[in-house]
Protein backbone atom coordinates (compact mmCIF):
# COMPACT_ATOMS: atom_id res chain seq x y z
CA UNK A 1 72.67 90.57 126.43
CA UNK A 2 73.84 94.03 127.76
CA UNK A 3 72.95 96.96 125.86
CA UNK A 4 75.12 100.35 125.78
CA UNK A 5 72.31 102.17 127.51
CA UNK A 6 72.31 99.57 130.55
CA UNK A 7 76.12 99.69 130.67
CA UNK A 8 75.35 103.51 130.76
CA UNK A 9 72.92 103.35 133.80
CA UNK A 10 75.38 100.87 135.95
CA UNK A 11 78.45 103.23 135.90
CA UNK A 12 76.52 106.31 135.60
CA UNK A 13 77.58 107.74 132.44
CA UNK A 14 76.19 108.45 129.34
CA UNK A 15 76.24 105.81 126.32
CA UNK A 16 78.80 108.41 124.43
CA UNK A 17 81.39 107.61 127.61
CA UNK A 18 80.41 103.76 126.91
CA UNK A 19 80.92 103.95 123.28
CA UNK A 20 84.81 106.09 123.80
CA UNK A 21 85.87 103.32 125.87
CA UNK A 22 84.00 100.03 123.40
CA UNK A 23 86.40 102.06 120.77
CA UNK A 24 89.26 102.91 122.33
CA UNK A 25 89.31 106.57 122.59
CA UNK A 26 91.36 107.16 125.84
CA UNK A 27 91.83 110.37 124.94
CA UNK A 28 88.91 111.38 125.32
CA UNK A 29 88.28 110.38 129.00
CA UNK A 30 90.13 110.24 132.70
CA UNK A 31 92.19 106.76 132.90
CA UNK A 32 89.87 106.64 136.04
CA UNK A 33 86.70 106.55 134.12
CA UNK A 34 88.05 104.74 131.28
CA UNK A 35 89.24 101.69 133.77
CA UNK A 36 85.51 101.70 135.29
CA UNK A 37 83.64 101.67 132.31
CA UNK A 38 86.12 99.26 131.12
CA UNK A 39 85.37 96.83 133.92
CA UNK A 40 81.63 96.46 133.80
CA UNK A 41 81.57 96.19 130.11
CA UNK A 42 84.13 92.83 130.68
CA UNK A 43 81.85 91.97 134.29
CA UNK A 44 78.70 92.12 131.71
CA UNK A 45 80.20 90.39 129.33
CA UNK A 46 79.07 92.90 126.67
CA UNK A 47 79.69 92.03 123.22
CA UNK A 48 79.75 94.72 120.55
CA UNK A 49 77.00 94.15 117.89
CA UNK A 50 79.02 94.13 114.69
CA UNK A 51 75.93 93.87 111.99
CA UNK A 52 74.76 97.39 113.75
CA UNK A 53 78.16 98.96 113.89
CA UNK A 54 78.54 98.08 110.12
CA UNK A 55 75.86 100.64 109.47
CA UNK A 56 77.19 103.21 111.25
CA UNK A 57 79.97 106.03 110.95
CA UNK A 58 81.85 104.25 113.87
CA UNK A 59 83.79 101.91 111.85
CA UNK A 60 82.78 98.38 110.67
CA UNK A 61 86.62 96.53 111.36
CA UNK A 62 85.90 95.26 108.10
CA UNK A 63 88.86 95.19 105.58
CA UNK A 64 88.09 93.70 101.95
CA UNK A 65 90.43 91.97 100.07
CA UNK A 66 89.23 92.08 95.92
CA UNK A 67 90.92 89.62 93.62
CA UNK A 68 89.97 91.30 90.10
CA UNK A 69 91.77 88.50 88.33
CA UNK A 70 89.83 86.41 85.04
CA UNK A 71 89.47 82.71 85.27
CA UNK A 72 87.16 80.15 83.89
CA UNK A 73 83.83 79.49 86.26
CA UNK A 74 84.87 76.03 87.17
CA UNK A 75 88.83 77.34 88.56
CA UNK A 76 88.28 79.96 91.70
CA UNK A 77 90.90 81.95 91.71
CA UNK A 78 91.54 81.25 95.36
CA UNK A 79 92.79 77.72 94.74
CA UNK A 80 96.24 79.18 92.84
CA UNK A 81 98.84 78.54 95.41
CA UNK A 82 100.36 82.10 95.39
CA UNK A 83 97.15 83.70 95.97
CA UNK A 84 96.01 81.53 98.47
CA UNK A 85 99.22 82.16 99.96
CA UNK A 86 98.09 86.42 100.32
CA UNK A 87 95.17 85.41 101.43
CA UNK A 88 96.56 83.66 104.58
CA UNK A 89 99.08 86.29 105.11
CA UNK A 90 96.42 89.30 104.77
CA UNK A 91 93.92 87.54 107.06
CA UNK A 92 96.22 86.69 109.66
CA UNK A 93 98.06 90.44 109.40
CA UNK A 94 94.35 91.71 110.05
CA UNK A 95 93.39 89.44 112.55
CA UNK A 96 96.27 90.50 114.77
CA UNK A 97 95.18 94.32 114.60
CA UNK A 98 91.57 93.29 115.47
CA UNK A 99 89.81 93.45 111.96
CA UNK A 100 88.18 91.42 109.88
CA UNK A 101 88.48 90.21 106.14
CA UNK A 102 85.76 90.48 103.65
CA UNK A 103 87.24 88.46 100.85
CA UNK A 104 85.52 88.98 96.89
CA UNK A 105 86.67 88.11 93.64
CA UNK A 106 84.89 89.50 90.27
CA UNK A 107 86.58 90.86 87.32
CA UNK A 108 84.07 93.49 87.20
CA UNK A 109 85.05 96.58 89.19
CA UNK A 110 81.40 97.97 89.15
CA UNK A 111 80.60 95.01 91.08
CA UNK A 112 83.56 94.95 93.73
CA UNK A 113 82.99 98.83 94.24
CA UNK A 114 79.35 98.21 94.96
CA UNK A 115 80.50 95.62 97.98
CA UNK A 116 83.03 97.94 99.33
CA UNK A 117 80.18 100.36 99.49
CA UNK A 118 77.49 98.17 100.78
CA UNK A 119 79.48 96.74 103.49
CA UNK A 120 80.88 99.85 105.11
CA UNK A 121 84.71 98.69 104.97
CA UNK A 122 87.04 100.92 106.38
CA UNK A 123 89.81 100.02 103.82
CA UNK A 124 90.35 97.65 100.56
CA UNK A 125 93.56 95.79 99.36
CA UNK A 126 93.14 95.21 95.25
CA UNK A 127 94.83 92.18 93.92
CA UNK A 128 95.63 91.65 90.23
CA UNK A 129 93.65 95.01 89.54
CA UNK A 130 94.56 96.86 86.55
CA UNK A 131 95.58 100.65 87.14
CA UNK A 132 91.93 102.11 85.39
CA UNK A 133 90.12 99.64 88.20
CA UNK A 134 92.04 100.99 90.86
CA UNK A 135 90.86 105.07 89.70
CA UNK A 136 87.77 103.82 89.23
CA UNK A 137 87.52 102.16 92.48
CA UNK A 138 88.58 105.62 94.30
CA UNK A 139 86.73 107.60 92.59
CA UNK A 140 83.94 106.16 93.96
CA UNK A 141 84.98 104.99 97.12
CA UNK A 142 86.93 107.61 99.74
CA UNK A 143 88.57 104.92 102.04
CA UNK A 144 92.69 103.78 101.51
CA UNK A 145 93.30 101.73 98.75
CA UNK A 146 96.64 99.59 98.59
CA UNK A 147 97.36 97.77 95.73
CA UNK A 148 99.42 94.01 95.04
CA UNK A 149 100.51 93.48 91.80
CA UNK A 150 99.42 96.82 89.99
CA UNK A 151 101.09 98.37 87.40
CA UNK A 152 101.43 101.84 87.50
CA UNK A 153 102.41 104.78 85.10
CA UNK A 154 105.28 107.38 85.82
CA UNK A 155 102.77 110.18 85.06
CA UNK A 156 100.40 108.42 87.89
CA UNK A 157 100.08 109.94 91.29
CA UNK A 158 97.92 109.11 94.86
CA UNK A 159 98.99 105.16 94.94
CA UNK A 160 100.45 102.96 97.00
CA UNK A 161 101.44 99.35 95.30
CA UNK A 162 103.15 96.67 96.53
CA UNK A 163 104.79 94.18 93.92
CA UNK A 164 108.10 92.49 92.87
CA UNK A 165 111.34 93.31 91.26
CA UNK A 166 109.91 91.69 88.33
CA UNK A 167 112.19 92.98 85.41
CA UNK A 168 115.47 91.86 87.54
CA UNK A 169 113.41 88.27 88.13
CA UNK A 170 113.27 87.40 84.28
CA UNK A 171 116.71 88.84 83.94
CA UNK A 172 118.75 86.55 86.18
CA UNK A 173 116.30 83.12 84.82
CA UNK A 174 117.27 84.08 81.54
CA UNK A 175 121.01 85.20 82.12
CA UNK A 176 120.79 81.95 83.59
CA UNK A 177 119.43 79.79 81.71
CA UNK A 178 121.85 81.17 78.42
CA UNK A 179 124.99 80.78 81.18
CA UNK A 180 123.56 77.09 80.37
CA UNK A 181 123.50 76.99 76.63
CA UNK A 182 119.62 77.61 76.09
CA UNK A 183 119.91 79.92 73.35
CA UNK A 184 116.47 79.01 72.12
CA UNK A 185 114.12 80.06 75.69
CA UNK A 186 110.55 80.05 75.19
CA UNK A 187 108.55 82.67 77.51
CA UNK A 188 105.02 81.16 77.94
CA UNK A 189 102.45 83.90 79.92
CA UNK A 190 99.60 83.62 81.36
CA UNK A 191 97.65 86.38 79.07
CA UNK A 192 94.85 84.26 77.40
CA UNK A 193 94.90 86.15 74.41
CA UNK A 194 95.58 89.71 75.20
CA UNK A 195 99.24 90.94 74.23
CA UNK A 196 102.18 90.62 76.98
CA UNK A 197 103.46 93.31 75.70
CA UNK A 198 100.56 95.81 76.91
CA UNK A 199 102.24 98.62 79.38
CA UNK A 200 100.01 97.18 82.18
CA UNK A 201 100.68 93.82 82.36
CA UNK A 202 103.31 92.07 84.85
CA UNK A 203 104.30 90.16 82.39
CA UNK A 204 105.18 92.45 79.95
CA UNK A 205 107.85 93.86 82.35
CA UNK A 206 109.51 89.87 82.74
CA UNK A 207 109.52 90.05 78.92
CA UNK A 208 111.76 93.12 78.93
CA UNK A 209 114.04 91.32 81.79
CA UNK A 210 114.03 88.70 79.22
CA UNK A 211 114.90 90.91 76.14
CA UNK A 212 117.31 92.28 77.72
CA UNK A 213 119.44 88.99 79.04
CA UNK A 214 119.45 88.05 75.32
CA UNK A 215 120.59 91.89 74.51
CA UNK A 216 123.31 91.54 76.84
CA UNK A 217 124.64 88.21 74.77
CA UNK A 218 124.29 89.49 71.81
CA UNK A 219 121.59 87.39 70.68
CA UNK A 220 118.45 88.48 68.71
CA UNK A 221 115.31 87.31 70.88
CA UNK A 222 112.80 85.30 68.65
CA UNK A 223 109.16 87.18 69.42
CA UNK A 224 107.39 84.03 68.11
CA UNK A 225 109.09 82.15 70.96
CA UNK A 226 106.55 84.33 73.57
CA UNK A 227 103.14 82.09 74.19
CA UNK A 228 99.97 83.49 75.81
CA UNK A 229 98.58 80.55 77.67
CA UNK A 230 94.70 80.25 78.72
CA UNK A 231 93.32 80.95 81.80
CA UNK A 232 91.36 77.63 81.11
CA UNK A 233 93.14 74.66 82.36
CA UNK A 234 91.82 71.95 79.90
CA UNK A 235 92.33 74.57 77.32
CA UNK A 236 96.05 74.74 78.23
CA UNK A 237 96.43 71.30 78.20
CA UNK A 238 95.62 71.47 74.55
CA UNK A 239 97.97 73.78 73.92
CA UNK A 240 100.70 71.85 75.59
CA UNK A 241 99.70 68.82 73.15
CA UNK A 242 100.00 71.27 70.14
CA UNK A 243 103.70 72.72 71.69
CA UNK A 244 104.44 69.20 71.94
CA UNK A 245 103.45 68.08 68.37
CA UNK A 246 105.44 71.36 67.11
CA UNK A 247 108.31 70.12 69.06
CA UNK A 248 108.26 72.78 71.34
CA UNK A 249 109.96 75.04 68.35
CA UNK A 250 113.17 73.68 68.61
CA UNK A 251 113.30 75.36 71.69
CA UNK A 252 115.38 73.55 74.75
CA UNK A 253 114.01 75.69 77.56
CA UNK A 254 110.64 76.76 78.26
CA UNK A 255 110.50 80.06 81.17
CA UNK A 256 107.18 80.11 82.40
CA UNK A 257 105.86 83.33 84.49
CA UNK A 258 104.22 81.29 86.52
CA UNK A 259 105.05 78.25 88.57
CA UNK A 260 101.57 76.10 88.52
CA UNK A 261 102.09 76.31 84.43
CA UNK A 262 105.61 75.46 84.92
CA UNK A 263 104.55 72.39 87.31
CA UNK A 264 101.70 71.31 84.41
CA UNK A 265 103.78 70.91 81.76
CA UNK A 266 106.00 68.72 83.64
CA UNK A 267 103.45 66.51 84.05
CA UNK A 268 102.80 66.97 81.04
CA UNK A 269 106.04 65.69 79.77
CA UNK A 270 106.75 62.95 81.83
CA UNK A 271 102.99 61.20 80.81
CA UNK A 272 104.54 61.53 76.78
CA UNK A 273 107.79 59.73 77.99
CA UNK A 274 109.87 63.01 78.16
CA UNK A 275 112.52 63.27 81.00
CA UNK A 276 113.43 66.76 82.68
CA UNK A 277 115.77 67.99 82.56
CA UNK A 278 117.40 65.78 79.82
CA UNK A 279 115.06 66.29 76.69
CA UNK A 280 113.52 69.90 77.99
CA UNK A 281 114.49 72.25 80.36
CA UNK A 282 111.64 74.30 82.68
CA UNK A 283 111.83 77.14 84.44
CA UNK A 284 109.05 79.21 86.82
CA UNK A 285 108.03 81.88 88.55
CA UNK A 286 106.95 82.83 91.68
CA UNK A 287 108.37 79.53 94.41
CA UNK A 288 105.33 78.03 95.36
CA UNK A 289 105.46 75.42 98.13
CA UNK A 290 104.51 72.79 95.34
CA UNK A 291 107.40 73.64 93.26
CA UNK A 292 109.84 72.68 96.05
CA UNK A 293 108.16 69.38 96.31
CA UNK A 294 108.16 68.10 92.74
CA UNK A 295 110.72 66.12 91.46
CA UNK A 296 112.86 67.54 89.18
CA UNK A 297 112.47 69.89 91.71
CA UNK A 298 111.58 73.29 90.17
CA UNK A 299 114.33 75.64 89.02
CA UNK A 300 112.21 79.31 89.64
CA UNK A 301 112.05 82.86 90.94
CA UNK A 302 111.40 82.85 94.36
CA UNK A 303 109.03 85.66 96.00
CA UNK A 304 107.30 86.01 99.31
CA UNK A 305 104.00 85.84 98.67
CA UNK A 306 103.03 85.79 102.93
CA UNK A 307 105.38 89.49 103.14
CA UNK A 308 103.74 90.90 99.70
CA UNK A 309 100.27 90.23 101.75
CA UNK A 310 101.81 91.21 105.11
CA UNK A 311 103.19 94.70 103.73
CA UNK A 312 99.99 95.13 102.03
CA UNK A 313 98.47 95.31 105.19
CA UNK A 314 101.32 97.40 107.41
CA UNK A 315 100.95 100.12 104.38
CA UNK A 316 96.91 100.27 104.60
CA UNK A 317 97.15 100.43 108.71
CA UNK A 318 99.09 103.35 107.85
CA UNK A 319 96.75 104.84 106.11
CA UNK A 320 93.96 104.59 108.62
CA UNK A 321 95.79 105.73 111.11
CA UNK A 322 96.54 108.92 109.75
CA UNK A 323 93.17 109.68 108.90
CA UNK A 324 93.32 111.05 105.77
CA UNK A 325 93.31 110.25 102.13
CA UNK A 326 96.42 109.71 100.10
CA UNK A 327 96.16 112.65 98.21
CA UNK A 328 99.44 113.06 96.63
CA UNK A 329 101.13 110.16 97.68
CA UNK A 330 103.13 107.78 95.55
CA UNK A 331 104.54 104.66 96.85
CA UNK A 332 105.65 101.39 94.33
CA UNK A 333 107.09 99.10 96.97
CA UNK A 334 109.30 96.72 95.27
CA UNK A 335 109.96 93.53 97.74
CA UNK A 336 113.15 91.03 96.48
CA UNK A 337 113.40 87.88 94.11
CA UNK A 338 115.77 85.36 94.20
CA UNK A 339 116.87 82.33 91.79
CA UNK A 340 116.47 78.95 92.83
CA UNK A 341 118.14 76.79 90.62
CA UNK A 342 116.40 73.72 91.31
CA UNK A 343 116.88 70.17 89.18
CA UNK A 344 114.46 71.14 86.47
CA UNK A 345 117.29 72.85 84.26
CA UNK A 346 120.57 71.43 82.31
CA UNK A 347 123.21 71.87 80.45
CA UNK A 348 122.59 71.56 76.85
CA UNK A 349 125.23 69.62 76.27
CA UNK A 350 123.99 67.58 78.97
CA UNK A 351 120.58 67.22 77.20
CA UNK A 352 119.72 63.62 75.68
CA UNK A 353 116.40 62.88 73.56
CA UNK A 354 114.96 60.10 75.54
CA UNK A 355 113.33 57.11 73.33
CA UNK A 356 109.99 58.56 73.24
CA UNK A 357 111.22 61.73 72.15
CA UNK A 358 113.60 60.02 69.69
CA UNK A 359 110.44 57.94 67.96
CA UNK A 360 108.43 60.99 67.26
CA UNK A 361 111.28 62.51 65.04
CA UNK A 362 111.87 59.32 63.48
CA UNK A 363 108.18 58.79 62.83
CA UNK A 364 107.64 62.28 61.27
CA UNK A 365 110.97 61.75 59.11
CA UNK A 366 109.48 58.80 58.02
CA UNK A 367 106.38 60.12 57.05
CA UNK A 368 108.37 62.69 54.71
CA UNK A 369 110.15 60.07 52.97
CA UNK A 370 106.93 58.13 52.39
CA UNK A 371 105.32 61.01 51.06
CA UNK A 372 108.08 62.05 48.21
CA UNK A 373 108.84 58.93 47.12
């Protein structure tokens, strides 16, 4: 294999002149000598040894991509359909602009910040990170930082974040889903215990698109009606058995901020015997390629999960090519939802308690009578 220093001795130059044209700095030499170096390097076939460049200040073309997000051990975070869906779009975005992706997911910032280091990578994309991981990151770390999916302060400053109009998401599923007499709407998150209403939390911004649809009707929003859901799927299904049991609160709709939840408890439903839309209505988030398949097909907020990865990458290029920190930079990039309607919702005068549905209510009246007699 051809070393710098015997591309060096065939076009007699020295290995700096090599190593300008192996990176691309025209600039810095005659098109003439650039085209000549250029052509032995391609007649000798050299390849550039990437494990040595990584440990150098010439740039590893390494990119890392940190999901921070929580799940149980035995559900990777890289099998949810949305971020799976980043993942493509980020790698391919890279690949087209000749770097590579060093993908990591751990909660634990200390950890991710430790890779970053230890692999030399000349930028990072954060995904799911909460703001304090992203300072924390940076504080430690000097290369460009973009963010997906962070929430961000109005007294914050040197960020760039790309995310959703999530507020005006919730607001048009709920405005719709009142326009079709759900007056009782449950809003199930994805928070395993920790409060959706935290300032942080993406969720906690739906819920005020969801307040406020109700606001606008004149209706008082029931607070016990919001649901933290586990990150643990067999957990969740335990709670759907417990919603069920409890009737689902009276509720007729159930808004999920998420669509694979949304998708679950359909599933759910249909194995008790209970048809969608007619004895429940459900409602997502986020227009996963799944939810398009199912049948009811899934009434959701659509995003673009490929452009939220794509963007992600166009604003970090940016970044690197002007060579220079943030500083005092602050950019919240807001890409557009829309509503799908989708089969999964009705009319509640539309709505009919199928048999199975019908039994259980008989069954528990029953059980009353029994007991006070």
């Amino acid at each position: 294999m051809a070393r710098i220093k015997d591309i060096a001795k065939l076009a007699n130059v020295s290995p700096s002149t090599v190593s300008n044209v192996i990176h691309g700095r025209k600039n810095k030499l005659s098109p003439e000598l650039y085209e000549k170096v250029q052509r032995i390097l391609e007649e000798e076939h050299y390849v550039t040894h990437r494990g040595a460049q990584m440990l150098t200040k010439q740039g590893s073309r390494l990119i890392a991509l940190i999901l921070t997000y929580s799940r149980a051990e035995e559900e990777s975070i890289v099998q949810d359909p949305f971020v799976s869906s980043i993942i493509g779009a980020v790698q391919s975005a890279l690949q087209k602009e000749g770097y590579f992706l060093l993908l990591y997911a751990n909660p634990q910032m200390e950890l991710c910040t430790k890779i970053t280091l230890e692999w030399n990578v000349e930028g990072i994309i954060l995904l799911g990170a909460k703001r304090e991981d992203y300072y924390y990151l940076r504080s430690l770390n000097s290369v460009p930082v973009v963010t997906i999916d962070t929430i961000f302060f109005p007294e914050d400053h040197s960020y760039v974040n790309v995310g959703l109009e999530d507020y005006r998401g919730a607001l048009e599923m709920t405005r719709y889903l009142l326009s079709k007499g759900h007056e009782k709407i449950a809003f199930l998150s994805l928070m395993d215990g920790m409060d959706v209403l935290r300032e942080d939390a993406i969720d906690n911004i739906r819920y005020q698109g969801y307040l406020q649809a109700y606001k606008e009707k004149n209706l008082a929003a029931d607070r016990s009606l919001c649901r933290n859901l586990s990150y643990d799927g067999k957990i969740r299904q335990k709670q759907y058995k417990d919603f069920y049991r409890e009737k689902f609160w009276d509720c007729t709709a159930l808004f999920f901020t998420a669509d694979i939840m949304a998708l679950e408890m359909m599933s759910f439903c249909m194995d008790q015997k209970l048809r969608i839309p007619e004895d429940i209505s459900i409602a997502g988030y986020d227009g996963i390629f799944a939810a398009k398949r199912a049948r009811p097909r899934l009434c959701t907020i659509c995003q673009d999960g490929t452009e939220k990865g794509r963007r992600a990458v166009m604003e970090l290029l940016l970044l690197l090519k002007e060579e220079r920190d943030i500083g005092t930079r602050k950019k919240d990039i807001r890409l557009p939802v829309f509503l799908e309607k989708g089969s999964s919702v009705q009319t509640v005068g539309e709505q009919k308690q199928s048999p199975g549905y019908s039994f259980i209510c008989k069954r528990k009246r029953s059980l009353r009578i029994e007991k006070s007699s």
